[in-house]
PDB file of N, CA and C in Angstrom:
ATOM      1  N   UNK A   1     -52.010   4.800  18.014  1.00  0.00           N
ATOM      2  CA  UNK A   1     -50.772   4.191  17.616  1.00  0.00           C
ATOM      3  C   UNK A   1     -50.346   4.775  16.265  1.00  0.00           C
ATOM      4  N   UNK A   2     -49.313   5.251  16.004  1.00  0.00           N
ATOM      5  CA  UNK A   2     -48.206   5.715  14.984  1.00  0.00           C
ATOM      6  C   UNK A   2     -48.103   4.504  14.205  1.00  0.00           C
ATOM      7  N   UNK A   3     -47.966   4.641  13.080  1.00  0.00           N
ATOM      8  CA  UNK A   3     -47.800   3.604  11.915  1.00  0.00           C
ATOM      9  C   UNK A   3     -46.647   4.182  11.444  1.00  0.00           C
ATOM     10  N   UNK A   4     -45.208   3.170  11.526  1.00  0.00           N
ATOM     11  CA  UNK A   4     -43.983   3.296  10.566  1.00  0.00           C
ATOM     12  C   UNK A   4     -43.846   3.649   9.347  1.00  0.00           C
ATOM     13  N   UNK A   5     -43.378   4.359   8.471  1.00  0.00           N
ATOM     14  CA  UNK A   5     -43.157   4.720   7.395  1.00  0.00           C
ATOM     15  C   UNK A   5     -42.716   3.894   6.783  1.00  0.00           C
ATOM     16  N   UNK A   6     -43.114   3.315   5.629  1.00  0.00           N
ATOM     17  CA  UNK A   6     -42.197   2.140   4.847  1.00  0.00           C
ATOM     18  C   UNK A   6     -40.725   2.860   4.499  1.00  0.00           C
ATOM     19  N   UNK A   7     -39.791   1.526   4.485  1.00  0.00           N
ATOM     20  CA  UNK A   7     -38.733   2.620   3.463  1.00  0.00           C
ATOM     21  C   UNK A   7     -37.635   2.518   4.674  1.00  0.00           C
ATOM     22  N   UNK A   8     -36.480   2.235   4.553  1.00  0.00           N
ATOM     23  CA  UNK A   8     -35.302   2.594   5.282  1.00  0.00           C
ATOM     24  C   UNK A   8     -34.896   4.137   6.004  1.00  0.00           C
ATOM     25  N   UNK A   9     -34.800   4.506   7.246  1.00  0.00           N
ATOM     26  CA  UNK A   9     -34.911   5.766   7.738  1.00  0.00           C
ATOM     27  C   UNK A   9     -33.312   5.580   8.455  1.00  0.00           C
ATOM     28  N   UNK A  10     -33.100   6.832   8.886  1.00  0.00           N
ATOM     29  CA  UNK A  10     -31.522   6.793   9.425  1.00  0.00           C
ATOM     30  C   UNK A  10     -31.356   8.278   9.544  1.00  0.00           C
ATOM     31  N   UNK A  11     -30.573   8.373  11.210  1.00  0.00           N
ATOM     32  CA  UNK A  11     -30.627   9.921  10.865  1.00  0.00           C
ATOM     33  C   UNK A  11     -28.943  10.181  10.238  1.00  0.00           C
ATOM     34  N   UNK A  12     -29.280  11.394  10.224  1.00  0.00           N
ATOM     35  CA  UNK A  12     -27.966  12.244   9.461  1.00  0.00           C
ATOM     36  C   UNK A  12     -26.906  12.099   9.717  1.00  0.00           C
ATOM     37  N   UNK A  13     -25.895  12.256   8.852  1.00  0.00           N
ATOM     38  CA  UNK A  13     -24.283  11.687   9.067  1.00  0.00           C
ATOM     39  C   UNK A  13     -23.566  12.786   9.861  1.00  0.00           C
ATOM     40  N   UNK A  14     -23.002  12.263  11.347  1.00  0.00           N
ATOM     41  CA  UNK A  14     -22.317  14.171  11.765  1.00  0.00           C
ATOM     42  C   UNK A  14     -21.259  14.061  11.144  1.00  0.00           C
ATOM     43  N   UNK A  15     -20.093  15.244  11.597  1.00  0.00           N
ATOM     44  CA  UNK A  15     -19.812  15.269  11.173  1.00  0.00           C
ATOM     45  C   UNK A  15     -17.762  14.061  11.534  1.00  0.00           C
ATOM     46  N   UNK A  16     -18.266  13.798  12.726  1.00  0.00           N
ATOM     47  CA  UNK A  16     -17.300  12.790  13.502  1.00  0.00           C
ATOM     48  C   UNK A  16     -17.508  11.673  12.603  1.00  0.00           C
ATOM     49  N   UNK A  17     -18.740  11.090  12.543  1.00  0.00           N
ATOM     50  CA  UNK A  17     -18.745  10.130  11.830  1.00  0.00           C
ATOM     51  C   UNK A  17     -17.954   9.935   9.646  1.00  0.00           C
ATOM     52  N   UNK A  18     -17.942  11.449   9.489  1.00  0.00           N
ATOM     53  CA  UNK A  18     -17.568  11.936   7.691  1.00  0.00           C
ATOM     54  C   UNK A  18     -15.593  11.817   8.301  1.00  0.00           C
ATOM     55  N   UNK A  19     -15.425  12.605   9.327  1.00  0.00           N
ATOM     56  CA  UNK A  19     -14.133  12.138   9.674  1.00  0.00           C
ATOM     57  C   UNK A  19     -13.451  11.111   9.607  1.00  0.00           C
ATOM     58  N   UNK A  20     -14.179  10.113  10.582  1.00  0.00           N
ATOM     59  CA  UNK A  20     -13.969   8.661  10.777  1.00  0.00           C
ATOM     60  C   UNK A  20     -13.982   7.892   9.328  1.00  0.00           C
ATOM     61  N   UNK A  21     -14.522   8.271   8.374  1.00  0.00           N
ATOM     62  CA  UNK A  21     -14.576   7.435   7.858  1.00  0.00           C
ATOM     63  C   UNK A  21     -13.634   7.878   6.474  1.00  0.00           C
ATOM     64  N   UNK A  22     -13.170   9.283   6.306  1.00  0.00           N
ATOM     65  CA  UNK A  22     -11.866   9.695   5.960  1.00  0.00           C
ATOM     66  C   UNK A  22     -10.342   9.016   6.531  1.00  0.00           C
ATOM     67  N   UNK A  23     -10.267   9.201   7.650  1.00  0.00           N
ATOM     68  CA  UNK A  23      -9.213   8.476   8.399  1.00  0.00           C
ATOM     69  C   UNK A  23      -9.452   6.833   8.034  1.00  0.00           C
ATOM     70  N   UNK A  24     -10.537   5.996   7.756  1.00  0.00           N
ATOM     71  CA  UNK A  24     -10.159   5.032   7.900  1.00  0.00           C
ATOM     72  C   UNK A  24      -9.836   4.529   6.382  1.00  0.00           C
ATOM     73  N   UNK A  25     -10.170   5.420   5.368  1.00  0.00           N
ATOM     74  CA  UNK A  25     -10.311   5.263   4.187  1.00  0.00           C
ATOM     75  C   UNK A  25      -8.674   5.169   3.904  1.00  0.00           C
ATOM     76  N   UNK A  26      -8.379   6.258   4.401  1.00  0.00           N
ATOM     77  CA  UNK A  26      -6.942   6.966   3.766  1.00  0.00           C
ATOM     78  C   UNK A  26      -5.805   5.644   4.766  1.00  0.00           C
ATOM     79  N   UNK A  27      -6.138   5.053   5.983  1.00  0.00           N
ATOM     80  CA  UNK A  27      -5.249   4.276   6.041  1.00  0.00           C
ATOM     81  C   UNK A  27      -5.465   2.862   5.395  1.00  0.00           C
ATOM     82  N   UNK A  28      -6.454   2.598   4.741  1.00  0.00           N
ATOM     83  CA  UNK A  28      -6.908   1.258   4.220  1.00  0.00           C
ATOM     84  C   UNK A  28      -6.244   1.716   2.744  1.00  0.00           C
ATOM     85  N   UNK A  29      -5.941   2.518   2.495  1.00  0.00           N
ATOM     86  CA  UNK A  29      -4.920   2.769   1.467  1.00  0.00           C
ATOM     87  C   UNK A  29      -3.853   2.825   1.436  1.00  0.00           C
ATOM     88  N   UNK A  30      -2.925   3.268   2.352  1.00  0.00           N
ATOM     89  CA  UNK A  30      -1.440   3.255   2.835  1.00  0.00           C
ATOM     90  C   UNK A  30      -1.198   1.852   3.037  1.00  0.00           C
ATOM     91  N   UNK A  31      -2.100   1.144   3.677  1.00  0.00           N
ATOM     92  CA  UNK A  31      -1.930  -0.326   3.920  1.00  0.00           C
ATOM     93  C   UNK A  31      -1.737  -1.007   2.599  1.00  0.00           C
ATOM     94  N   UNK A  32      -2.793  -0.607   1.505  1.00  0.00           N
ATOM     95  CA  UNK A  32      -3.158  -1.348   0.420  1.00  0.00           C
ATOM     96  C   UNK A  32      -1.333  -1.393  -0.594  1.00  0.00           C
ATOM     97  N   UNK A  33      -1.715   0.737  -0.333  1.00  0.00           N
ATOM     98  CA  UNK A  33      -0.098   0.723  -1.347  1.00  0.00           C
ATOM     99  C   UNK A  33       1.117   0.161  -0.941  1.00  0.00           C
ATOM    100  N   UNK A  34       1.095  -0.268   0.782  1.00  0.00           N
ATOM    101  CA  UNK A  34       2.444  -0.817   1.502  1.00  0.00           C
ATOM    102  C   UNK A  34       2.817  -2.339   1.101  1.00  0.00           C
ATOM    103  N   UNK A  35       1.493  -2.921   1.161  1.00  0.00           N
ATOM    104  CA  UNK A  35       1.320  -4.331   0.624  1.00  0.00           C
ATOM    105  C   UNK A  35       1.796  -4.971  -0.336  1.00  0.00           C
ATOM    106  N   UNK A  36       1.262  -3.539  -1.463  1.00  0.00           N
ATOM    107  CA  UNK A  36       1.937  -3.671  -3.019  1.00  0.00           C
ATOM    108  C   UNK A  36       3.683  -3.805  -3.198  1.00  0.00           C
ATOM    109  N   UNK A  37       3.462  -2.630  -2.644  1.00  0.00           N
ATOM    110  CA  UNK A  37       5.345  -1.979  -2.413  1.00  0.00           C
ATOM    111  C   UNK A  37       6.138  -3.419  -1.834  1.00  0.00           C
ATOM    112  N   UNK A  38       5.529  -4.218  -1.096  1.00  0.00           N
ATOM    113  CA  UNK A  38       6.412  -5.176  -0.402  1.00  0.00           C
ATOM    114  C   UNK A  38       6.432  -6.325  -1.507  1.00  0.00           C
ATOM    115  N   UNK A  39       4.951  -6.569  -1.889  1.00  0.00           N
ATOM    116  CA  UNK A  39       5.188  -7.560  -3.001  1.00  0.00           C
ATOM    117  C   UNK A  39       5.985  -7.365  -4.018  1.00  0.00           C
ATOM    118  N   UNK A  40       6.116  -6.497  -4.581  1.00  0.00           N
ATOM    119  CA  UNK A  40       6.620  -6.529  -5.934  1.00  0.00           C
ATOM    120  C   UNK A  40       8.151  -5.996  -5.560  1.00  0.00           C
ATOM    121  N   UNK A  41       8.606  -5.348  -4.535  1.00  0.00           N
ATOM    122  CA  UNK A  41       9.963  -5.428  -3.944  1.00  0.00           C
ATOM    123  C   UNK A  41      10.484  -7.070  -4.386  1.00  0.00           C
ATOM    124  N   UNK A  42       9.699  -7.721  -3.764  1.00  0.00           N
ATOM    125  CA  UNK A  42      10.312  -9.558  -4.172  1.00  0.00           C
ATOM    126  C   UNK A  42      10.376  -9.766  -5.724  1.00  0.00           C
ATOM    127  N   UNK A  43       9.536  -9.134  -6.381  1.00  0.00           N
ATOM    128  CA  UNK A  43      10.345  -9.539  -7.776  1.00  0.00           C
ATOM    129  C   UNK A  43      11.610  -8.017  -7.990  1.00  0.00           C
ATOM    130  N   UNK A  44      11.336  -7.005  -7.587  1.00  0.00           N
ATOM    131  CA  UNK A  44      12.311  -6.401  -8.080  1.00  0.00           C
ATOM    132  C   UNK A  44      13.971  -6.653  -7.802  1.00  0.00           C
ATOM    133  N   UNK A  45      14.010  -7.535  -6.276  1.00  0.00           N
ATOM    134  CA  UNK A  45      14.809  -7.922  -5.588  1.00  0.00           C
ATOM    135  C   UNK A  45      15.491  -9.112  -6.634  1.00  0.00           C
ATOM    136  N   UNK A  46      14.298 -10.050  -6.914  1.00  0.00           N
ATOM    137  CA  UNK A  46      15.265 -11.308  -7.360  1.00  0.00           C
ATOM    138  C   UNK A  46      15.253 -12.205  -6.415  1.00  0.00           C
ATOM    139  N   UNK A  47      14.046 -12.442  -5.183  1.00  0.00           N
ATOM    140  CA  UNK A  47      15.027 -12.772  -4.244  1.00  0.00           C
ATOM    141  C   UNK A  47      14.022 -14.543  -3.241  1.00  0.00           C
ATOM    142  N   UNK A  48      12.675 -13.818  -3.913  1.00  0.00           N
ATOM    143  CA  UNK A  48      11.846 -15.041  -4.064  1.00  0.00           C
ATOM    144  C   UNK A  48      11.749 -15.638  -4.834  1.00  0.00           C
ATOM    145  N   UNK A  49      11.284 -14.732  -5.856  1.00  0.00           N
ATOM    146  CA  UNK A  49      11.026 -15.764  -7.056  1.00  0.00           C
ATOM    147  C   UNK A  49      12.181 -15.343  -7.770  1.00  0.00           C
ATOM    148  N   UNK A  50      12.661 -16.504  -8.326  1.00  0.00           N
ATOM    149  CA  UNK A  50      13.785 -16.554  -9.268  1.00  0.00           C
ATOM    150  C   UNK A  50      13.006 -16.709 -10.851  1.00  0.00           C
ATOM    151  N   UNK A  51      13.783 -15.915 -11.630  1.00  0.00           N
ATOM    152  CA  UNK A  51      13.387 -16.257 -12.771  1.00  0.00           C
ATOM    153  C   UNK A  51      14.807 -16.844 -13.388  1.00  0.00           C
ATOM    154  N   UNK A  52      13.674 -17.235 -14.797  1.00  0.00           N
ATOM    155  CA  UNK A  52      15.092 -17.939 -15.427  1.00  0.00           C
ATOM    156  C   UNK A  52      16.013 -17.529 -16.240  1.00  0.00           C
ATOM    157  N   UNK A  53      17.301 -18.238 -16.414  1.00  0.00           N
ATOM    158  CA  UNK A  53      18.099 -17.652 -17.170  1.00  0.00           C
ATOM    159  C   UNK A  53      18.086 -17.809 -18.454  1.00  0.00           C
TER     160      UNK A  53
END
């Protein structure tokens, strides 16, 4: 019987997986900056929040 190596093992990253995780990066950012862009549209607008006079 083989005895496990202590220690966390994992094989190698291909290269589908370095892709995947480019693509998901770069849209979890477009999302992030779209989010922004919409919020702060409402104050640039005037149109939620009112400020005062």
């Amino acid at each position: 019987m083989t005895r496990a190596k202590p220690g966390i093992s994992s094989e190698p990253v291909t290269n589908a997986q370095v892709i995947f995780a480019i693509a998901l990066g770069s849209i979890t950012l477009l999302i992030t900056f779209f989010a922004l862009y919409v919020a702060s549209s409402t104050l640039w607008g005037n149109r939620w929040i009112r400020r005062g006079r």
